[in-house]
C-alpha atoms as a PDB file:
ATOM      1  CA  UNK A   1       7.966 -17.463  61.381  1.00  0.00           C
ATOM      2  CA  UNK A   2       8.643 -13.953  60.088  1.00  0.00           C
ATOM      3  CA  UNK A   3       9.130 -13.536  56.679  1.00  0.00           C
ATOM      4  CA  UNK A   4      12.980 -13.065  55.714  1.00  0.00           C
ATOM      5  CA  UNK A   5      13.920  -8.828  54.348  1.00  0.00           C
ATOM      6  CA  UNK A   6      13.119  -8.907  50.586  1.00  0.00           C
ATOM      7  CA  UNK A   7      10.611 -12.424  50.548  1.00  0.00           C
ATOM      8  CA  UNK A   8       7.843  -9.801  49.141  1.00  0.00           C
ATOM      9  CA  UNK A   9      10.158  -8.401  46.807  1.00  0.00           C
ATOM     10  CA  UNK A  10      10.876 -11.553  45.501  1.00  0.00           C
ATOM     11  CA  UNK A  11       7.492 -12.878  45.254  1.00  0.00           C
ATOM     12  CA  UNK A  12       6.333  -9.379  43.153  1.00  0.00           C
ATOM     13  CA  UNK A  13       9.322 -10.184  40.762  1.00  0.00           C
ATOM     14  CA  UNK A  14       9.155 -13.238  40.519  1.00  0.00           C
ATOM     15  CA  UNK A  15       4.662 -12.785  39.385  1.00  0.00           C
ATOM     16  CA  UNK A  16       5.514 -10.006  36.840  1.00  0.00           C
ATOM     17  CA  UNK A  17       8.384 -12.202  35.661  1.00  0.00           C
ATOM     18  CA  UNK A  18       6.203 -14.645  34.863  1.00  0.00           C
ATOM     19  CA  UNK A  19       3.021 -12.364  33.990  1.00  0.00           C
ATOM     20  CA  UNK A  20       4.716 -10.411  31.042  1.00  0.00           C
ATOM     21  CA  UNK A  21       6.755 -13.720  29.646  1.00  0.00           C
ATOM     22  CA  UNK A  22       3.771 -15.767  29.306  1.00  0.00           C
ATOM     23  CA  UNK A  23       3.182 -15.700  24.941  1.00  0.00           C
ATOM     24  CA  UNK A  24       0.600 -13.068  23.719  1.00  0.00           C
ATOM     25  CA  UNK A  25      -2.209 -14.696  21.387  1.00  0.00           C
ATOM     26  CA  UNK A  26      -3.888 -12.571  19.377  1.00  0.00           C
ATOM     27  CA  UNK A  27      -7.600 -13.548  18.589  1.00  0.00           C
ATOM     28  CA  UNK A  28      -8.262 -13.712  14.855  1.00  0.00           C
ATOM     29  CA  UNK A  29     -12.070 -13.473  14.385  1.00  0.00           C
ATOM     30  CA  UNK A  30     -13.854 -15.629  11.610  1.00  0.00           C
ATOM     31  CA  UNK A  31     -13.273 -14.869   7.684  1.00  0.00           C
ATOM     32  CA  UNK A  32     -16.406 -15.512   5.498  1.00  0.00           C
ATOM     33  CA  UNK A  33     -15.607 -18.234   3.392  1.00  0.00           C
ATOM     34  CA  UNK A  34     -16.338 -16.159   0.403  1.00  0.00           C
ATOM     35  CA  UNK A  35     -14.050 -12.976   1.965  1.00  0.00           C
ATOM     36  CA  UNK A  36     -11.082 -15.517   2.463  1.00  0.00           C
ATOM     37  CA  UNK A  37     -11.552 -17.244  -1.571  1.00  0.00           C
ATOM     38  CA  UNK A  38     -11.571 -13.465  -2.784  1.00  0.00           C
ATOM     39  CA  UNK A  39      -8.731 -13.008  -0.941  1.00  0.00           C
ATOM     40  CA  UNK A  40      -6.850 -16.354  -2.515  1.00  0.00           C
ATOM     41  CA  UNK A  41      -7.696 -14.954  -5.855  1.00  0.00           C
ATOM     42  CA  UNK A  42      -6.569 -11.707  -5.741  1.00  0.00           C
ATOM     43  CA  UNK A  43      -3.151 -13.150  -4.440  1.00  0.00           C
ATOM     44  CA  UNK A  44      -2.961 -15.749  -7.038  1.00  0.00           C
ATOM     45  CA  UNK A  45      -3.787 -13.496 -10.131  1.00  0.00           C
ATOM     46  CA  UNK A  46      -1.187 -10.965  -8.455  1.00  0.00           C
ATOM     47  CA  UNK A  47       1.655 -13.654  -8.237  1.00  0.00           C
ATOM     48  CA  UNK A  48       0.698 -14.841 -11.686  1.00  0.00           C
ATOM     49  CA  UNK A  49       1.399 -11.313 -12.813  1.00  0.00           C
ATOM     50  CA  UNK A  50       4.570 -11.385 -11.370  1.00  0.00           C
ATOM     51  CA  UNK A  51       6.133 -14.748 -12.883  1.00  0.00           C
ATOM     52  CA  UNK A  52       4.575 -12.914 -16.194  1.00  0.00           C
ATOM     53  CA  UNK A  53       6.609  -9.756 -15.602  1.00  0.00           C
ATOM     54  CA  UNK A  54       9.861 -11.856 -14.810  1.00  0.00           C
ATOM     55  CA  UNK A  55       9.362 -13.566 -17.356  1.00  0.00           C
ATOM     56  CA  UNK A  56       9.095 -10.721 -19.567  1.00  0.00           C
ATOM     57  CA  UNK A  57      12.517  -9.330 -18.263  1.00  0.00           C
ATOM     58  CA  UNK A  58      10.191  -6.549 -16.580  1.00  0.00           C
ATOM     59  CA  UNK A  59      11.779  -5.881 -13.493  1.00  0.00           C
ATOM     60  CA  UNK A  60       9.939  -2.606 -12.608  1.00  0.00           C
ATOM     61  CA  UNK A  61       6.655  -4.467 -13.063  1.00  0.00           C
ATOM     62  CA  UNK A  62       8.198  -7.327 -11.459  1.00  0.00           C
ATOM     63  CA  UNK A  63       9.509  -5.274  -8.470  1.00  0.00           C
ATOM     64  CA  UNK A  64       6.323  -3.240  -8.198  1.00  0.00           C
ATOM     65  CA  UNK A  65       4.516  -6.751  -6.543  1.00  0.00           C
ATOM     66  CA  UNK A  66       7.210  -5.958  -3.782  1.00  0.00           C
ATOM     67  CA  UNK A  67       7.375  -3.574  -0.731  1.00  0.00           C
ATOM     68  CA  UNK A  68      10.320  -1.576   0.267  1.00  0.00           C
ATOM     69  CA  UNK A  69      10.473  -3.233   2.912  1.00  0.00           C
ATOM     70  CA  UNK A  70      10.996  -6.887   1.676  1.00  0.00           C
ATOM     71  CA  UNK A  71      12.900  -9.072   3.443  1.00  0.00           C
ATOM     72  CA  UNK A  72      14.360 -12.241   1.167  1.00  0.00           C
ATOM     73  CA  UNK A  73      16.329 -15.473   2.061  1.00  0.00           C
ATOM     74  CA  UNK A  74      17.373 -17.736  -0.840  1.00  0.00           C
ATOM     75  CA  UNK A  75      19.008 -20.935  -0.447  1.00  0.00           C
ATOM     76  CA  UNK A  76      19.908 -20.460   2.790  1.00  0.00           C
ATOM     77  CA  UNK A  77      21.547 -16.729   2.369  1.00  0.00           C
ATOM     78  CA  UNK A  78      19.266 -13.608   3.823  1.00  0.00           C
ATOM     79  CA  UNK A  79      19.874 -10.703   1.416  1.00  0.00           C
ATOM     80  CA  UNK A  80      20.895  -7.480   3.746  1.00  0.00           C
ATOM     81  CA  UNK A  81      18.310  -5.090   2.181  1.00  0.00           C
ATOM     82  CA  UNK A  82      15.753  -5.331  -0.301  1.00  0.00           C
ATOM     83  CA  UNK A  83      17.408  -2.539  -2.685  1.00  0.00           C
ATOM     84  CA  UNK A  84      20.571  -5.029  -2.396  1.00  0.00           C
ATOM     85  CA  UNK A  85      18.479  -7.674  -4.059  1.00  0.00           C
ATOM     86  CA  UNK A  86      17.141  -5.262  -6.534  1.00  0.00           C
ATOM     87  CA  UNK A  87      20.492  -4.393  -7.791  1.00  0.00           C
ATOM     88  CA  UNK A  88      21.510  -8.137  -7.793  1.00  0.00           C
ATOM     89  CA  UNK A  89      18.610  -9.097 -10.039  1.00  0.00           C
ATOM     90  CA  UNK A  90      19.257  -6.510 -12.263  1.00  0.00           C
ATOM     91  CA  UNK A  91      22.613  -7.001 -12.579  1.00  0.00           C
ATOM     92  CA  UNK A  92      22.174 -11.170 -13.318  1.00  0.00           C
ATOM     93  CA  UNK A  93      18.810 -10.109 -15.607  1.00  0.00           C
ATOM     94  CA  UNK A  94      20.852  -8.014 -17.749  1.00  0.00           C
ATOM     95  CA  UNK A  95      23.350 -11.301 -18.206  1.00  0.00           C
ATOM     96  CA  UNK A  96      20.235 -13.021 -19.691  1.00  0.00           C
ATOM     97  CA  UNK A  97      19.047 -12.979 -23.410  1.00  0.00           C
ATOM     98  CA  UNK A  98      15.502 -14.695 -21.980  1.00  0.00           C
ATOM     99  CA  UNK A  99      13.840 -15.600 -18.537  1.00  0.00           C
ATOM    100  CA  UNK A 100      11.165 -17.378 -18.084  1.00  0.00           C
ATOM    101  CA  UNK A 101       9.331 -18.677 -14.636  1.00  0.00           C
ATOM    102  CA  UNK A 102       6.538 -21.139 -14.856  1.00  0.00           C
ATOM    103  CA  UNK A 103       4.273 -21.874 -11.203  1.00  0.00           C
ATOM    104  CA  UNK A 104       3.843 -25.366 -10.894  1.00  0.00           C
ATOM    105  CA  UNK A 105       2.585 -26.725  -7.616  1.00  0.00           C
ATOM    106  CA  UNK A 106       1.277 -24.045  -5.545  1.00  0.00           C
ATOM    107  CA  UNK A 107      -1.417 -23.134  -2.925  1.00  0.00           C
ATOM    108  CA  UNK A 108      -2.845 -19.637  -1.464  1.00  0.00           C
ATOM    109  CA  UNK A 109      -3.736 -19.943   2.347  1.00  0.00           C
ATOM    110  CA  UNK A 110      -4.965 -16.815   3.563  1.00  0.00           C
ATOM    111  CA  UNK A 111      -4.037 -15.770   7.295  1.00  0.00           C
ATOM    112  CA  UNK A 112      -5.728 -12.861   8.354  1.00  0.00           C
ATOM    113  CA  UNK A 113      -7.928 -10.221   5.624  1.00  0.00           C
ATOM    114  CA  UNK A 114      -4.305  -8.864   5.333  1.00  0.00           C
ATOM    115  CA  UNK A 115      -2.276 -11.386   5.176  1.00  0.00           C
ATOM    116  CA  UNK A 116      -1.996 -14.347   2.736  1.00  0.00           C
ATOM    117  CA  UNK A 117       1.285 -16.580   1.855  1.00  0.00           C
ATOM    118  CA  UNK A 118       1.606 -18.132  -1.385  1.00  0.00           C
ATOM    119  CA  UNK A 119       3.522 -21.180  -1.517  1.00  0.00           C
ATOM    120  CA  UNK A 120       4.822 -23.887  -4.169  1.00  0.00           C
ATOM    121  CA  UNK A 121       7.003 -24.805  -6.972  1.00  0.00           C
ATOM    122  CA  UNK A 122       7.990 -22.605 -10.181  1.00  0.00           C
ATOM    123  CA  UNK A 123      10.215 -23.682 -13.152  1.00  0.00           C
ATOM    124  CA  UNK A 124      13.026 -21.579 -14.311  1.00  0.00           C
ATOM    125  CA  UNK A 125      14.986 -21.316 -17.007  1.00  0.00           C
ATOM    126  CA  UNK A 126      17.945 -19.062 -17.608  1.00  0.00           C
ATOM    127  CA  UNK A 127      19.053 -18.159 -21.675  1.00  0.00           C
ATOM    128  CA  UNK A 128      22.679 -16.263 -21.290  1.00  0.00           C
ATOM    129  CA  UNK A 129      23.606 -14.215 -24.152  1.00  0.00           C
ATOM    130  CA  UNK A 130      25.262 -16.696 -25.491  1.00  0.00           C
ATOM    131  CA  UNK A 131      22.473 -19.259 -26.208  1.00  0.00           C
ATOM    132  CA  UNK A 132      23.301 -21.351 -23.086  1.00  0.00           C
ATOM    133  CA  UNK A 133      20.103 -22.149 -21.170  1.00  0.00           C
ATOM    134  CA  UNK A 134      20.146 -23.392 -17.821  1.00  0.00           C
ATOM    135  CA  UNK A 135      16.718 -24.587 -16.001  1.00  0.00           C
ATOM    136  CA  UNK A 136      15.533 -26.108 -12.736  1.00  0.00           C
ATOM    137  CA  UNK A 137      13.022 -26.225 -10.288  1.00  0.00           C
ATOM    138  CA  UNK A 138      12.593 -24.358  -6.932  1.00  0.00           C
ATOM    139  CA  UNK A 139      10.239 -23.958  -3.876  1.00  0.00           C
ATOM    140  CA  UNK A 140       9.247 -20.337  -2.703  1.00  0.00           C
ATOM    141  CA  UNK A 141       7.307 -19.108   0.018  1.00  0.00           C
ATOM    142  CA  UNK A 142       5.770 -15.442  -0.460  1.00  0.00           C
ATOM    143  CA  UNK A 143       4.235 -13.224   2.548  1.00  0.00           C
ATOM    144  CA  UNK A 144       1.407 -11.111   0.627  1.00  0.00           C
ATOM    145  CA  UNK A 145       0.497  -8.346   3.067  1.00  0.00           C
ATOM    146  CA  UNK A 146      -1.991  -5.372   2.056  1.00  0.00           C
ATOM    147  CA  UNK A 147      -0.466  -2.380   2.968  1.00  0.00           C
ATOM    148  CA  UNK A 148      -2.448   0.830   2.319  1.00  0.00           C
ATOM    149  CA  UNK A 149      -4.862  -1.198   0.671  1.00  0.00           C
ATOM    150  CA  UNK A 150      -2.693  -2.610  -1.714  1.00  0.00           C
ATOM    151  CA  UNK A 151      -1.553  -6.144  -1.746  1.00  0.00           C
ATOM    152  CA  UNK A 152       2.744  -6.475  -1.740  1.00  0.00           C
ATOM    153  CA  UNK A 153       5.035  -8.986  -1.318  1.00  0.00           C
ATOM    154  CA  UNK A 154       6.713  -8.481   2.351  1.00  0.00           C
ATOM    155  CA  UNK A 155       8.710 -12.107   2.681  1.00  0.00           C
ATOM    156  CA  UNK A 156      10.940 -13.819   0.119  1.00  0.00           C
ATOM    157  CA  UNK A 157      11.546 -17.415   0.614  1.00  0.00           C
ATOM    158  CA  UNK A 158      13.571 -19.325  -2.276  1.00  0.00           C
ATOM    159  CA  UNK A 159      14.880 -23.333  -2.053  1.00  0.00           C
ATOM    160  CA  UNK A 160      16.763 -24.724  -4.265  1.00  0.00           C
ATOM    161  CA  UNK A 161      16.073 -28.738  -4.581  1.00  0.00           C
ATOM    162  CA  UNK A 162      19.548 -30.420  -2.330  1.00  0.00           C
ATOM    163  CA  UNK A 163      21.755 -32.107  -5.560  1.00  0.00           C
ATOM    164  CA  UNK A 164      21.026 -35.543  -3.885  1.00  0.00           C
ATOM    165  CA  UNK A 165      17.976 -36.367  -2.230  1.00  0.00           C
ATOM    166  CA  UNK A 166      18.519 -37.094   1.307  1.00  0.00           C
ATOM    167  CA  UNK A 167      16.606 -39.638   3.049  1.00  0.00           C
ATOM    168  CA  UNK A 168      13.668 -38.425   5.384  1.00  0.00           C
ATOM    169  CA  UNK A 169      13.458 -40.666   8.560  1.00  0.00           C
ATOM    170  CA  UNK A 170       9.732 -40.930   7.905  1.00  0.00           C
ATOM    171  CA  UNK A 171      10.450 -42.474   4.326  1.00  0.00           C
ATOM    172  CA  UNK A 172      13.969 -44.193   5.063  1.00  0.00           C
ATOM    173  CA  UNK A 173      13.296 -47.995   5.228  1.00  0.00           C
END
């Protein structure tokens, strides 16, 4: 039987369709074990730096761990535009008589020999210029990439602990 005007057609589409949406996976060759722990100390000496500059109320040291092209979600909010956050911090810093973070829990994993996340727990605690002090505990995930040779914080990702714990399924008995 003759194919029906248009089966070819079809059949070409319908290939490339499926051709180009299959996923791309990018081969990452092998990191020397000694490349990759250089790698997870440079990041955590850099983040160390900047919980020391926040907590010094230094927000252009702070800021200068950052690119300017940071992107930054925080309890569930995604800031518009990194120069948006900027202004935010420095508008709640200059509320503050003294700031200081503290890293708790935290590991390095490095990705790629340009790309590493840090990720943990830090303390904070908040002194208004009053004397009130507030403090808690949050999660963060940061997205080190070197750009231009120069590690800088790309991705922002801040939890705040819920109020109430809720149950996990896993745990729930």
């Amino acid at each position: 039987m003759p194919n029906a005007p248009g089966t070819a057609c079809i059949v070409i589409l319908a290939t490339a369709v499926a051709c180009s949406s299959a996923p791309q996976v990018v081969q990452q060759g092998t990191m020397p074990d000694a490349n990759r722990a250089a790698i997870a100390d440079t990041v955590t000496a850099l983040g160390n730096a900047a919980f020391a500059a926040g907590s010094a109320k230094n927000l252009d040291s702070l800021f200068s761990f950052f690119s300017g092209q940071t992107s930054f979600l925080s309890v569930g909010t995604i800031v518009p535009s990194w120069p948006e956050h900027q202004k935010g911090a420095k508008e709640f810093f200059a509320t503050l008589r003294s700031v200081k973070f503290e890293p708790l829990d935290y590991k390095v994993e490095v990705l790629t020999p340009d790309v590493a996340l840090w990720h943990g727990t830090y303390r904070h605690s908040y002194t208004d210029m009053a004397g009130k002090t507030s403090t808690g505990t949050s999660a963060q995930t940061w997205v080190w990439v070197r750009e231009d040779g120069t590690w800088r914080i790309r991705h922002v990702h801040v939890s705040d602990p819920p109020t109430t714990a809720p149950s996990h399924p896993a745990t729930a008995k």
